[in-house]
N, C-alpha and C. Protein backbone atom coordinates (compact mmCIF):
# COMPACT_ATOMS: atom_id res chain seq x y z
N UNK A 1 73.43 51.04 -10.70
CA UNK A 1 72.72 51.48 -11.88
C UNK A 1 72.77 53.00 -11.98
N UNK A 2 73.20 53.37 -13.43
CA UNK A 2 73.69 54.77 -13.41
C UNK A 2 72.43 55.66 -14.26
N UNK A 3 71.35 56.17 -13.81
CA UNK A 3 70.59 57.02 -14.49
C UNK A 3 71.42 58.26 -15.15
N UNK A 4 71.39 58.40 -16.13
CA UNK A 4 71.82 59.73 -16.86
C UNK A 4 70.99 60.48 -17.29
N UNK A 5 71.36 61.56 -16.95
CA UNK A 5 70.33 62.81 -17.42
C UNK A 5 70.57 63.04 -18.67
N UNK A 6 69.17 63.38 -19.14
CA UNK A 6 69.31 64.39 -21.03
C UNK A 6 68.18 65.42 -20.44
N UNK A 7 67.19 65.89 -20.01
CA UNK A 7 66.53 67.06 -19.03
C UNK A 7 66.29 67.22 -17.40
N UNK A 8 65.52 67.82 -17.05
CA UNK A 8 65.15 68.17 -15.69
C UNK A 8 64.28 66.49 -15.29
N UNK A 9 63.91 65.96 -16.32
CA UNK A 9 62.48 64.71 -15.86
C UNK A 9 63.13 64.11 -17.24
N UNK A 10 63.77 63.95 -17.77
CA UNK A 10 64.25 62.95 -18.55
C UNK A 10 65.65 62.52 -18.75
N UNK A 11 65.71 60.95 -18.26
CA UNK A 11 66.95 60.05 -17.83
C UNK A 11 67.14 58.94 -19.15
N UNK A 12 68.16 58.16 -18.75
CA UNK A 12 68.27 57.14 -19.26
C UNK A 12 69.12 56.28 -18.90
N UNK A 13 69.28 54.76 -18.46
CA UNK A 13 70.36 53.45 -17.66
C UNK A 13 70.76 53.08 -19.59
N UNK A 14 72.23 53.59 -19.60
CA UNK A 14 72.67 53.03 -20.38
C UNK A 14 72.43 51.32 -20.56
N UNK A 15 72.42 50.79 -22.16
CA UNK A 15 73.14 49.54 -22.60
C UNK A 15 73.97 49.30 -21.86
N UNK A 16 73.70 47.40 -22.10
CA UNK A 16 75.12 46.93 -21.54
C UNK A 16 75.36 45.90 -22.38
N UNK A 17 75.89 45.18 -22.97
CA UNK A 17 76.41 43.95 -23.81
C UNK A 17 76.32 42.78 -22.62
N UNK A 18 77.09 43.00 -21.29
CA UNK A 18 76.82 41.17 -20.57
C UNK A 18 76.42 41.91 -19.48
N UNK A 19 74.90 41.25 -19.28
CA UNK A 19 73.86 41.15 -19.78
C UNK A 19 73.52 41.61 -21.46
N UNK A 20 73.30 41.34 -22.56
CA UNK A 20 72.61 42.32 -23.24
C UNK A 20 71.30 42.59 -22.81
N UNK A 21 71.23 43.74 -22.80
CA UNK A 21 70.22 44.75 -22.49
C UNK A 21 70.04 46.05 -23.11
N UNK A 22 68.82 46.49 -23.17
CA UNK A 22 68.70 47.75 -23.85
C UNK A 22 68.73 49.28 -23.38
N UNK A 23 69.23 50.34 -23.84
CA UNK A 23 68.83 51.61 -23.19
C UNK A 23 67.63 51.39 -22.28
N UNK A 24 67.51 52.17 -20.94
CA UNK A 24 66.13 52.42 -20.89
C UNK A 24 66.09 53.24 -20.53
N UNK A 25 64.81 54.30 -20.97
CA UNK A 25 64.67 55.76 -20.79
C UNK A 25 63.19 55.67 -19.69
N UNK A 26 63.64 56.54 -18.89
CA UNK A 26 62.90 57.19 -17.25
C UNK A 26 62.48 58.87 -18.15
N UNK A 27 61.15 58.76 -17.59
CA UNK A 27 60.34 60.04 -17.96
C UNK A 27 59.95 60.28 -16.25
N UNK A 28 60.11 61.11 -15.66
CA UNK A 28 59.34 61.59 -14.16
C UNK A 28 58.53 62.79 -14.37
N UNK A 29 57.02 61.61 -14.69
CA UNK A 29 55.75 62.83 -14.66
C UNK A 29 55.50 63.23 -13.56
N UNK A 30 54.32 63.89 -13.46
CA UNK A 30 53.36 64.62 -12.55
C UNK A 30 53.08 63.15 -11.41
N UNK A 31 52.27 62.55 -12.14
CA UNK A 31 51.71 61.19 -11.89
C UNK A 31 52.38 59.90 -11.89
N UNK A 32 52.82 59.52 -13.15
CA UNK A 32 53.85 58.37 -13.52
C UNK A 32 55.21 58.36 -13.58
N UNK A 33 55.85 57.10 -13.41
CA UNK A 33 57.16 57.15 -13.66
C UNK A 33 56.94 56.93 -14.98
N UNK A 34 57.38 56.73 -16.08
CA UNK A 34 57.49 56.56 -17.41
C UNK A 34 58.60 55.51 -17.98
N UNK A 35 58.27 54.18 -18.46
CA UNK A 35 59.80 53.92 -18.37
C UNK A 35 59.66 53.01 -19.97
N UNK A 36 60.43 53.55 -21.02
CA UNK A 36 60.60 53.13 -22.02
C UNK A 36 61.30 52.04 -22.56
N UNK A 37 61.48 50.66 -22.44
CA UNK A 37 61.58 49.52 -22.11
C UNK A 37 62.47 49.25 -20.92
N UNK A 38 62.33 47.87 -20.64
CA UNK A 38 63.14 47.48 -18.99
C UNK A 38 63.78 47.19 -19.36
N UNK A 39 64.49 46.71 -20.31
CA UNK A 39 66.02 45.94 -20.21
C UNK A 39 65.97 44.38 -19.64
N UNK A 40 67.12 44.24 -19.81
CA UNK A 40 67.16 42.45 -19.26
C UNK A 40 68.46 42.63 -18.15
N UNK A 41 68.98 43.92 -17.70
CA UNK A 41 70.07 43.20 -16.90
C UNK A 41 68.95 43.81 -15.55
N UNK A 42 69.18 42.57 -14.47
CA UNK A 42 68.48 42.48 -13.35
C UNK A 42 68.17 43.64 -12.24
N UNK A 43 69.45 44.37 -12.40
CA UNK A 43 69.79 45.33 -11.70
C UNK A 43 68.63 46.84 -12.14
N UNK A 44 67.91 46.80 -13.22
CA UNK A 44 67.82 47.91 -13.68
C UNK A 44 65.73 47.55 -12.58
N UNK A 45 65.13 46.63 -12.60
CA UNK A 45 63.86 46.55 -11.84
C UNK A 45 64.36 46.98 -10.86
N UNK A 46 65.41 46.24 -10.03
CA UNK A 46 65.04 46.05 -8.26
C UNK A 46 65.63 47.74 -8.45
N UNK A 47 66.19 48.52 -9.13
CA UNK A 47 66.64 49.90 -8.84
C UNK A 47 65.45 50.62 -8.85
N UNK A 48 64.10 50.26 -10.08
CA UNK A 48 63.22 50.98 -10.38
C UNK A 48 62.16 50.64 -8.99
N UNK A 49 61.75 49.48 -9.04
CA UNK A 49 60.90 49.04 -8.13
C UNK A 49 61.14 49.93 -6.32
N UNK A 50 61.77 50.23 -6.64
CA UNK A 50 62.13 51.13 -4.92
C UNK A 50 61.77 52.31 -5.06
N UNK A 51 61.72 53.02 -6.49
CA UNK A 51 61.00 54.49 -6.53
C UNK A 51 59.34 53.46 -5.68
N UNK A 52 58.34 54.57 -5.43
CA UNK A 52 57.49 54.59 -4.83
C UNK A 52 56.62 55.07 -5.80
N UNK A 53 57.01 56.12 -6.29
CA UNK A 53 55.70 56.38 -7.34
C UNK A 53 55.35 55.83 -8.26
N UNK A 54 54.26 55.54 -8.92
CA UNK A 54 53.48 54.42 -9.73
C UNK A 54 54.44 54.71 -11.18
N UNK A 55 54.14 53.02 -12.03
CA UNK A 55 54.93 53.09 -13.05
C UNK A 55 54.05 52.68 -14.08
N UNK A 56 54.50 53.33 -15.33
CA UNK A 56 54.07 52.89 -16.57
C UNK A 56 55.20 52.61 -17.49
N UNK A 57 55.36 51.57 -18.33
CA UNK A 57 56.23 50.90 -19.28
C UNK A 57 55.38 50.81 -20.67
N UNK A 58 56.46 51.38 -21.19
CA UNK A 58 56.51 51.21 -22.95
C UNK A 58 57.14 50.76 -23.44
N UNK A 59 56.60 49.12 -24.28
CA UNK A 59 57.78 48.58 -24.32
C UNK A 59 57.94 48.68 -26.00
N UNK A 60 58.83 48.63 -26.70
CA UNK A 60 59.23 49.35 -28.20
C UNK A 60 59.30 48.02 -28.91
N UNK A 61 59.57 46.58 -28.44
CA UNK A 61 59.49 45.44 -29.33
C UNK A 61 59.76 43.90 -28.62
N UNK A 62 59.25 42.84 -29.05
CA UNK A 62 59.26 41.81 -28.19
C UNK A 62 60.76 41.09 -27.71
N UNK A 63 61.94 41.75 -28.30
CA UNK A 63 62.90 41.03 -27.99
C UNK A 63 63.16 40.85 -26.63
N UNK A 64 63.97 39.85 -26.25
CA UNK A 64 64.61 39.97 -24.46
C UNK A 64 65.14 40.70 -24.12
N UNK A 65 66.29 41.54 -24.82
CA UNK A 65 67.03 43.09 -24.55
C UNK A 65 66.18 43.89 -24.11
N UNK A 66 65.22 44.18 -24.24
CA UNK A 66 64.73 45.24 -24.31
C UNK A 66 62.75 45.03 -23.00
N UNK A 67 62.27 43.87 -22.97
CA UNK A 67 61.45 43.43 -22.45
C UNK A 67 61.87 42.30 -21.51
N UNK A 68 63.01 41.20 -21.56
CA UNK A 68 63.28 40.65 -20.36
C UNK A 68 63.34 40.88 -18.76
N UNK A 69 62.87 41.81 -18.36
CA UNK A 69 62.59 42.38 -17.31
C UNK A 69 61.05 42.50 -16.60
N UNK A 70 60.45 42.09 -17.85
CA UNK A 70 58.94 42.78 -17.82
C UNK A 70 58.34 42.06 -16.40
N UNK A 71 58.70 40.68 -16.13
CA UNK A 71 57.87 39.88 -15.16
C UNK A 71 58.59 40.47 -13.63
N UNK A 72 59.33 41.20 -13.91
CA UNK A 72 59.97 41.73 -12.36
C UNK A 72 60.06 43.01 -11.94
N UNK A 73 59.45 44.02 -12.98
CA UNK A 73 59.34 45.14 -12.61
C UNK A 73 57.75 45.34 -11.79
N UNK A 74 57.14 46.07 -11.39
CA UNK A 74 56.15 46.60 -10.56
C UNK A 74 55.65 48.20 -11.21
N UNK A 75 54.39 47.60 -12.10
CA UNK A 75 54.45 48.31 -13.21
C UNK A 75 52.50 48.27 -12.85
N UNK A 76 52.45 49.89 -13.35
CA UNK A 76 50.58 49.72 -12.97
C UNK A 76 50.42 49.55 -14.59
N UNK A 77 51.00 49.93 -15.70
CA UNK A 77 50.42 49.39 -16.69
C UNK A 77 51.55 49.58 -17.90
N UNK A 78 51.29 48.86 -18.73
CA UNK A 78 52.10 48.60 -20.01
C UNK A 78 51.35 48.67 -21.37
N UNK A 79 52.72 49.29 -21.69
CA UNK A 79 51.73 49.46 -23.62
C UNK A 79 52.87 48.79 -24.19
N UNK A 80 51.98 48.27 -25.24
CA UNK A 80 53.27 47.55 -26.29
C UNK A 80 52.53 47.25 -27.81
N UNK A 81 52.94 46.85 -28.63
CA UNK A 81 52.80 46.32 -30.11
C UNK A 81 51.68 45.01 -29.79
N UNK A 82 50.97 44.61 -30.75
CA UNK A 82 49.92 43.73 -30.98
C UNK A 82 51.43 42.20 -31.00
N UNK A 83 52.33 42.43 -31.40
CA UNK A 83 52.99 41.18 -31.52
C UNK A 83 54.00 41.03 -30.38
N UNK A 84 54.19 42.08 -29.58
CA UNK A 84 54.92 42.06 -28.18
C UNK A 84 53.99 41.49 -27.36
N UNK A 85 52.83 41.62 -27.84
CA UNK A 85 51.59 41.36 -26.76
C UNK A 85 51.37 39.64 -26.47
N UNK A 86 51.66 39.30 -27.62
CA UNK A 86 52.04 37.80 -28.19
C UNK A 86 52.95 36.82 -27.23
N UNK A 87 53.91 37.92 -26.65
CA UNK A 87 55.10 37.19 -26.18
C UNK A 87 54.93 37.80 -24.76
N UNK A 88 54.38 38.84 -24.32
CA UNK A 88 54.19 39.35 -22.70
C UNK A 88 52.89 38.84 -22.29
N UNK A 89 51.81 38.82 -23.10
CA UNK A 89 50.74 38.38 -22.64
C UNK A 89 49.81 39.00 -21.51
N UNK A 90 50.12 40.47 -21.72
CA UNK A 90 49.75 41.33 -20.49
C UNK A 90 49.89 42.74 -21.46
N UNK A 91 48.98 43.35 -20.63
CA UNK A 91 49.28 45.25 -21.15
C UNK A 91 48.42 45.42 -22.37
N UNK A 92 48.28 47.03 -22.60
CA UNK A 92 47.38 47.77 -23.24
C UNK A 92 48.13 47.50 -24.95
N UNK A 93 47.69 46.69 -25.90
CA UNK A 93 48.05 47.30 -27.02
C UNK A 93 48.17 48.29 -28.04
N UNK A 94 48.89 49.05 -28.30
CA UNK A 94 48.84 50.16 -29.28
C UNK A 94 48.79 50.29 -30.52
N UNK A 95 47.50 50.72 -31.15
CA UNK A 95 47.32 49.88 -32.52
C UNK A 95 47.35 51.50 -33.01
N UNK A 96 46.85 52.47 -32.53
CA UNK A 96 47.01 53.94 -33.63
C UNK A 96 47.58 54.94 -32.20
N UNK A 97 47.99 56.21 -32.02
CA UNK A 97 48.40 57.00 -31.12
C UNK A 97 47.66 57.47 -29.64
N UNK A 98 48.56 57.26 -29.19
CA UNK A 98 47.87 57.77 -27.41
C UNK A 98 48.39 58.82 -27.18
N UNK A 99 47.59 59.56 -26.19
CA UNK A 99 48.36 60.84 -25.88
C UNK A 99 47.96 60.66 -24.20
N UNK A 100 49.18 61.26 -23.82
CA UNK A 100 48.77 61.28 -22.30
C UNK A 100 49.09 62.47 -21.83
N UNK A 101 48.51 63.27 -20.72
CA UNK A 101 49.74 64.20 -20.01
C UNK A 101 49.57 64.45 -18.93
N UNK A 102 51.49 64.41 -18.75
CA UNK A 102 51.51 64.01 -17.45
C UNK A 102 52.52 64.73 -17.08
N UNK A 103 52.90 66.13 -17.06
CA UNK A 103 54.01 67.20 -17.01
C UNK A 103 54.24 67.76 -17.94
N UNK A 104 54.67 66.60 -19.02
CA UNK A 104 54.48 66.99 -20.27
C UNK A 104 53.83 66.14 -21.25
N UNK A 105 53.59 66.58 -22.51
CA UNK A 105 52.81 65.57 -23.46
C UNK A 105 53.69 64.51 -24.00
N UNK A 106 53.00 63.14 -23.92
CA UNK A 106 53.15 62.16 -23.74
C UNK A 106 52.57 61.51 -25.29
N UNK A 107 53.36 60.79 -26.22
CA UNK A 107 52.76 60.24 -27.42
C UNK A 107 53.69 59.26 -27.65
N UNK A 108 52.68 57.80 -27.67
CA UNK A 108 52.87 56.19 -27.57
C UNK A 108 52.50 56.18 -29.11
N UNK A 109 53.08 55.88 -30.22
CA UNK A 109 53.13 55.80 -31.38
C UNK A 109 53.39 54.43 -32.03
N UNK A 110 52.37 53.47 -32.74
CA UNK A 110 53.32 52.46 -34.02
C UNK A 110 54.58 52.58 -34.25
N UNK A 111 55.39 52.12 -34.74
CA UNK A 111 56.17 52.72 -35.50
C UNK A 111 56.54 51.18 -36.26
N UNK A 112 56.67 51.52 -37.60
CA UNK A 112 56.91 50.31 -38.78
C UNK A 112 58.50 50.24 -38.75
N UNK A 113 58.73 48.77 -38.80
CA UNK A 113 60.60 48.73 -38.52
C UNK A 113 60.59 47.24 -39.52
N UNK A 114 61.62 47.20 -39.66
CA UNK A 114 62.32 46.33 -40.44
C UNK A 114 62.92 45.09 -39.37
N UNK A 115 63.27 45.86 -38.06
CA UNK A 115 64.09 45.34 -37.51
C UNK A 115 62.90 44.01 -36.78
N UNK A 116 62.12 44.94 -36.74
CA UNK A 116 60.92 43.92 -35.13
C UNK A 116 59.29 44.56 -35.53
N UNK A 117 58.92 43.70 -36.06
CA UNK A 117 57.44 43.65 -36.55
C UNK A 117 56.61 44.42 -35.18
N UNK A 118 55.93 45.15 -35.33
CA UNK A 118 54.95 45.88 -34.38
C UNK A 118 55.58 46.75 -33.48
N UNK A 119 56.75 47.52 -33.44
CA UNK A 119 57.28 48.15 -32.76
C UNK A 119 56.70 49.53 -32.62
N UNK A 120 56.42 50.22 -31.42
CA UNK A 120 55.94 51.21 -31.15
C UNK A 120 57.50 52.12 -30.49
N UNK A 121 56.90 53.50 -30.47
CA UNK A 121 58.20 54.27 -29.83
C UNK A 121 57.14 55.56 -29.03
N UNK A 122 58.04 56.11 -28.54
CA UNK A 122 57.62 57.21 -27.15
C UNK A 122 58.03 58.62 -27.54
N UNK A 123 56.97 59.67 -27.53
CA UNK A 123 57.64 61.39 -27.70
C UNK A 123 57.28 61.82 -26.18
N UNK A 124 58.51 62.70 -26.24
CA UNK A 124 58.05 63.31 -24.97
C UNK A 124 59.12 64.60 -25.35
N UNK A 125 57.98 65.79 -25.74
CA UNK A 125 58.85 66.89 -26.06
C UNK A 125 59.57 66.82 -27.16
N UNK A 126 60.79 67.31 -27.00
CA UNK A 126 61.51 67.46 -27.81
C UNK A 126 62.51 66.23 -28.33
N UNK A 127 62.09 65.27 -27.41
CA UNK A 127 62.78 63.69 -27.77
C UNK A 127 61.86 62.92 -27.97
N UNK A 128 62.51 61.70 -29.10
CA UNK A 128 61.92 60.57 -29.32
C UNK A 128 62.18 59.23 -28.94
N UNK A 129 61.89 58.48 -27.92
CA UNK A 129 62.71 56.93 -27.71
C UNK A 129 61.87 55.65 -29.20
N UNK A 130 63.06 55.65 -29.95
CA UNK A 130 62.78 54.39 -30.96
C UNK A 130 63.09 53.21 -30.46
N UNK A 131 63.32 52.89 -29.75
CA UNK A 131 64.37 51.57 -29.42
C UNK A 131 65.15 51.38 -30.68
N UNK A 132 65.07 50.09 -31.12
CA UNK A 132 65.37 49.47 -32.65
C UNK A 132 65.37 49.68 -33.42
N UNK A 133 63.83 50.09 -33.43
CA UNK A 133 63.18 50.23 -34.78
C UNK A 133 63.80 50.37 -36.28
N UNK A 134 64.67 51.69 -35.98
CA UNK A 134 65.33 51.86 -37.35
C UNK A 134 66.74 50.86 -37.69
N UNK A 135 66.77 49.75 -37.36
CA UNK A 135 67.99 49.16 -37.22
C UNK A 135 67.30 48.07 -38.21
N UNK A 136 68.40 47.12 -39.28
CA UNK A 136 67.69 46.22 -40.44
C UNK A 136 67.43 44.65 -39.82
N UNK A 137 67.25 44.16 -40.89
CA UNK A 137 66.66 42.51 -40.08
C UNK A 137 67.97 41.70 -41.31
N UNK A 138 67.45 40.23 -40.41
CA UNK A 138 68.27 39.84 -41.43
C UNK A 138 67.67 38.53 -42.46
N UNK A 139 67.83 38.24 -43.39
CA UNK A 139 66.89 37.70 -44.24
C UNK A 139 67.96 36.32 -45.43
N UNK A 140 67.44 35.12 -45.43
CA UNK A 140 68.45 34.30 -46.28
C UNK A 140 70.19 34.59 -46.18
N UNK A 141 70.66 35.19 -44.09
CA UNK A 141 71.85 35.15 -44.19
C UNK A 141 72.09 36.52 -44.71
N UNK A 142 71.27 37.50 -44.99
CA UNK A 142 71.81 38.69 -45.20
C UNK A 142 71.27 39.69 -44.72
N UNK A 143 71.72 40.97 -44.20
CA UNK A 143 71.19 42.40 -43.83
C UNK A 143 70.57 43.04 -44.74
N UNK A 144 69.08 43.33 -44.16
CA UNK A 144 68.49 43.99 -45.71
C UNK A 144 67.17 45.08 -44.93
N UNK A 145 66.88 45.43 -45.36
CA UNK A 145 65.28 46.60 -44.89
C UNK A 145 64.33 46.16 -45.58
N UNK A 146 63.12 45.68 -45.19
CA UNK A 146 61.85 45.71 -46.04
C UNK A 146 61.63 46.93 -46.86
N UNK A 147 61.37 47.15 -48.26
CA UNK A 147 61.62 48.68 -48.83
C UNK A 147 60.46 49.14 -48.51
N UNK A 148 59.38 48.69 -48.38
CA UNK A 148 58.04 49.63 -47.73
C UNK A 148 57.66 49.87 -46.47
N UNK A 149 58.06 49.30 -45.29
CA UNK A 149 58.37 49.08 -44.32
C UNK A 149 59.10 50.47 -44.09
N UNK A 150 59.99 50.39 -45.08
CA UNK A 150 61.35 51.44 -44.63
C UNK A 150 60.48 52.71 -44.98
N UNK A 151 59.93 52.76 -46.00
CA UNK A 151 59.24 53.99 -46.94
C UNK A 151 58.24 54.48 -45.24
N UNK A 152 57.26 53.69 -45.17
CA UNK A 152 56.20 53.64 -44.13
C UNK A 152 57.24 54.67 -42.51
N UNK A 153 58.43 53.86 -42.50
CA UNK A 153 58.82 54.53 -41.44
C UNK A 153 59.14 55.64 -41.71
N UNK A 154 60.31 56.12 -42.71
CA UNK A 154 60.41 57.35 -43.00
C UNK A 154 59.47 58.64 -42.79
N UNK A 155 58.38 58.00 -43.58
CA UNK A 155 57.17 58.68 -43.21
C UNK A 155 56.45 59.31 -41.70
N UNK A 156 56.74 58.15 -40.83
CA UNK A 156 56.13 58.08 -39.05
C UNK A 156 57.06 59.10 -38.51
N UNK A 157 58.55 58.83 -39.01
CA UNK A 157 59.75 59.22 -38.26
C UNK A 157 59.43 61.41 -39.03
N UNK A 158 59.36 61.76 -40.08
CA UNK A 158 59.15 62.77 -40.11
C UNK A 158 57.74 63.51 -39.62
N UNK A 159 57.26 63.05 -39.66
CA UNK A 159 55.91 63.64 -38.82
C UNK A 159 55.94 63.72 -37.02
N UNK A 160 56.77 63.17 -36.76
CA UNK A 160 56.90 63.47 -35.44
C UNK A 160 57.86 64.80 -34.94
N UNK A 161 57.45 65.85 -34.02
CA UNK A 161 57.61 67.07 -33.36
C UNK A 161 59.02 67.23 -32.53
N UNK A 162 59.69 65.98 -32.25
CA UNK A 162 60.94 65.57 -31.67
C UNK A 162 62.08 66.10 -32.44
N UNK A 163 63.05 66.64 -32.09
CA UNK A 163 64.15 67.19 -32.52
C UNK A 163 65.36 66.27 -32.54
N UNK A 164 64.95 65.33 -31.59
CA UNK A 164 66.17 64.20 -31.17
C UNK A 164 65.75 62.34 -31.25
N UNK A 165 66.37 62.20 -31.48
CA UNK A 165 65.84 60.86 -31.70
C UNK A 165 66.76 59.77 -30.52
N UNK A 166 66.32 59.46 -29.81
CA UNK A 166 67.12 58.00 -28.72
C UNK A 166 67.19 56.47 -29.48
N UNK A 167 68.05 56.28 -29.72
CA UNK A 167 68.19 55.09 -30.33
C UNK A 167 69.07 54.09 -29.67
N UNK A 168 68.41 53.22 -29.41
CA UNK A 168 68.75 51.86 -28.43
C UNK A 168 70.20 51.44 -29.03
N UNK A 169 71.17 50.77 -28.22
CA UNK A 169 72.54 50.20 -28.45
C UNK A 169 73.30 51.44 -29.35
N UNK A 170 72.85 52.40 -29.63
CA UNK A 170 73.94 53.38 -30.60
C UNK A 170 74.86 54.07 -29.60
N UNK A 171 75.88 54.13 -29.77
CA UNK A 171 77.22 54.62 -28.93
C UNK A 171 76.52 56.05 -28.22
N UNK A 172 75.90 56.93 -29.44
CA UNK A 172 75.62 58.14 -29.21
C UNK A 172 74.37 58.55 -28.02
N UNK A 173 73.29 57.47 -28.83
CA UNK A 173 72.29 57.22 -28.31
C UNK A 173 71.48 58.34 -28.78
N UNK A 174 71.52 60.07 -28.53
CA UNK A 174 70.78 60.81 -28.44
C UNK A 174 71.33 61.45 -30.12
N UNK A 175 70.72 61.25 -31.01
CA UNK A 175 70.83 61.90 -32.14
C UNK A 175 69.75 62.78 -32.68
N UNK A 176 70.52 63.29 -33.50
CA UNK A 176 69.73 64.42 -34.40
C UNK A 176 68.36 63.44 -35.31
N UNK A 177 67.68 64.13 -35.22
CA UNK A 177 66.21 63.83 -35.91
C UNK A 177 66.87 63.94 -37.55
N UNK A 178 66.73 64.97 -38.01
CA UNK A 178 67.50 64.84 -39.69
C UNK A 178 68.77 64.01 -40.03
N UNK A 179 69.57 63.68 -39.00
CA UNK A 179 70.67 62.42 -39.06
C UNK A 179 70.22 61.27 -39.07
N UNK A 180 69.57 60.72 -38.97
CA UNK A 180 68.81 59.49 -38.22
C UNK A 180 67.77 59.63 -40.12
N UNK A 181 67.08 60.57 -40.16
CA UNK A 181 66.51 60.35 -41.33
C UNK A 181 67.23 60.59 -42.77
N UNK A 182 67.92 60.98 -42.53
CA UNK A 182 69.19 61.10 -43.72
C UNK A 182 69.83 59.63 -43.85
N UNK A 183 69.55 59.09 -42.61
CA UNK A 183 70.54 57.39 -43.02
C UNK A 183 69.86 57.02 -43.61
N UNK A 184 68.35 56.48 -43.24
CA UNK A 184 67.37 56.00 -43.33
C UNK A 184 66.98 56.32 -44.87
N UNK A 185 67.11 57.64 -45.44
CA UNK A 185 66.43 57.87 -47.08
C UNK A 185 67.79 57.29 -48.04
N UNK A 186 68.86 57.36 -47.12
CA UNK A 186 69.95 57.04 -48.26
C UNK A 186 70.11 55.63 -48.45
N UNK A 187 69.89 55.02 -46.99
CA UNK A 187 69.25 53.34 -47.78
C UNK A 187 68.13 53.37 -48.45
N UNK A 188 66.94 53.67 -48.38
CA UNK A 188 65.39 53.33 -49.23
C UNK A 188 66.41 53.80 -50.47
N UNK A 189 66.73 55.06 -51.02
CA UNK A 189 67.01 55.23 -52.18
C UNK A 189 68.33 54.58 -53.15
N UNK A 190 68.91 53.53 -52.57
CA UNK A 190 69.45 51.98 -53.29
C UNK A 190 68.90 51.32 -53.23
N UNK A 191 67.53 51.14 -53.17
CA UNK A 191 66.85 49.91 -53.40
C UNK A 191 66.22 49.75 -54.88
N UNK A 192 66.25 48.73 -55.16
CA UNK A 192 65.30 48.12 -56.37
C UNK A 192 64.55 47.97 -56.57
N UNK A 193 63.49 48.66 -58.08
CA UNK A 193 62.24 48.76 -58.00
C UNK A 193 62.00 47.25 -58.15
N UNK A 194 62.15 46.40 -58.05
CA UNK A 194 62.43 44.79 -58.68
C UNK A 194 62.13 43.89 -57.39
N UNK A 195 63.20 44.65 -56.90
CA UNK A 195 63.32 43.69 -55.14
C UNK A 195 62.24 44.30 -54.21
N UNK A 196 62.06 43.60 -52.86
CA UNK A 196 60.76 43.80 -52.10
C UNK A 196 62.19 44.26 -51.01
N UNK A 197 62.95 43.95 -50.86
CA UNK A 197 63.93 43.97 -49.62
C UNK A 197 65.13 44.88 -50.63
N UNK A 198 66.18 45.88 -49.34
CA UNK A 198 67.14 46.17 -50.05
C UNK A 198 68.08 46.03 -49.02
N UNK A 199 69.11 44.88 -49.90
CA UNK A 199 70.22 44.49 -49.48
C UNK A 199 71.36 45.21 -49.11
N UNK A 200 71.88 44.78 -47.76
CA UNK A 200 73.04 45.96 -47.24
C UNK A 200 73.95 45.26 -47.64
């Protein structure tokens, strides 16, 4: 398991397709390990579980990519979405913003997605981990964004202090904050005042 650096205390275990599994991003606080979802390939717990210092998990949405890990990591506590909570059945839900700090400031955020109902995401500094979030759903066989949903995120996604945005399965992974919201306004703005969804 290959941790990659993006700072001095901030990593990340690439995606993998077999297993699918999700990015997961390592924060090394003062206090906590920080770990922004587990992933599902097996290898990425028994690597974490051998650090020694205590762990906290944020998990960004209920899928298995991204939370299949949850029952095997060694975790003092977990935050997640009111509807992740549904499917883990364990951990702190996040219904409005937390702040923690723990080296550096720490903000567990909602975040409204199209992709995965109740998805929360992680700031730390000058980065943001979204998982999914900004990625579309699919609806009657087709790719589409909820248009208020999308509006709502736009909104979350500019108010946040992050310069960079981490986005789960993207080749790049570490993108620009105004790139990421430039996709995002140029879909809302083909949508139809008519339609509730806008079709990709």
């Amino acid at each position: 398991m290959e941790k990659i650096r993006i700072t001095e205390r901030l990593f990340y275990i690439k995606a993998s397709k077999n297993p699918l599994s999700a990015d997961v991003g390592i924060f090394e606080g003062d206090e906590f390990m920080w770990i922004f979802d587990i992933g599902a390939d097996e290898s990425v717990p028994m690597s974490l579980n051998k650090i020694q210092k205590p762990k906290n998990a944020v998990i960004s949405h209920f899928h298995p990519d991204h939370m299949g890990n949850l029952e095997h990591a060694e975790l003092n506590n977990t935050y997640l979405g009111a509807n992740t909570f549904k499917y883990a059945k364990r951990g702190t839900v996040v219904e409005s913003d937390i702040f923690f700090d723990d080296g550096e400031r720490i903000r567990i955020f909602p975040l409204p997605s199209s992709h995965a109902k109740g998805s929360i995401g992680m700031e730390i500094g000058d980065y943001a981990f979204l998982g999914d979030a900004t990625y579309s759903t699919m609806k009657q066989g087709r790719v589409c964004y909820n248009a208020s949903v999308l509006k709502e995120e736009i909104t979350v996604l500019k108010k946040l202090s992050a310069k960079f945005f981490l986005i789960s399965h993207d080749e790049k992974f570490i993108r620009q904050k105004e790139e990421i919201i430039g996709e995002l306004e140029e879909i809302y703005n083909k949508r139809d005042p008519k339609e509730s969804f806008i079709w990709i």
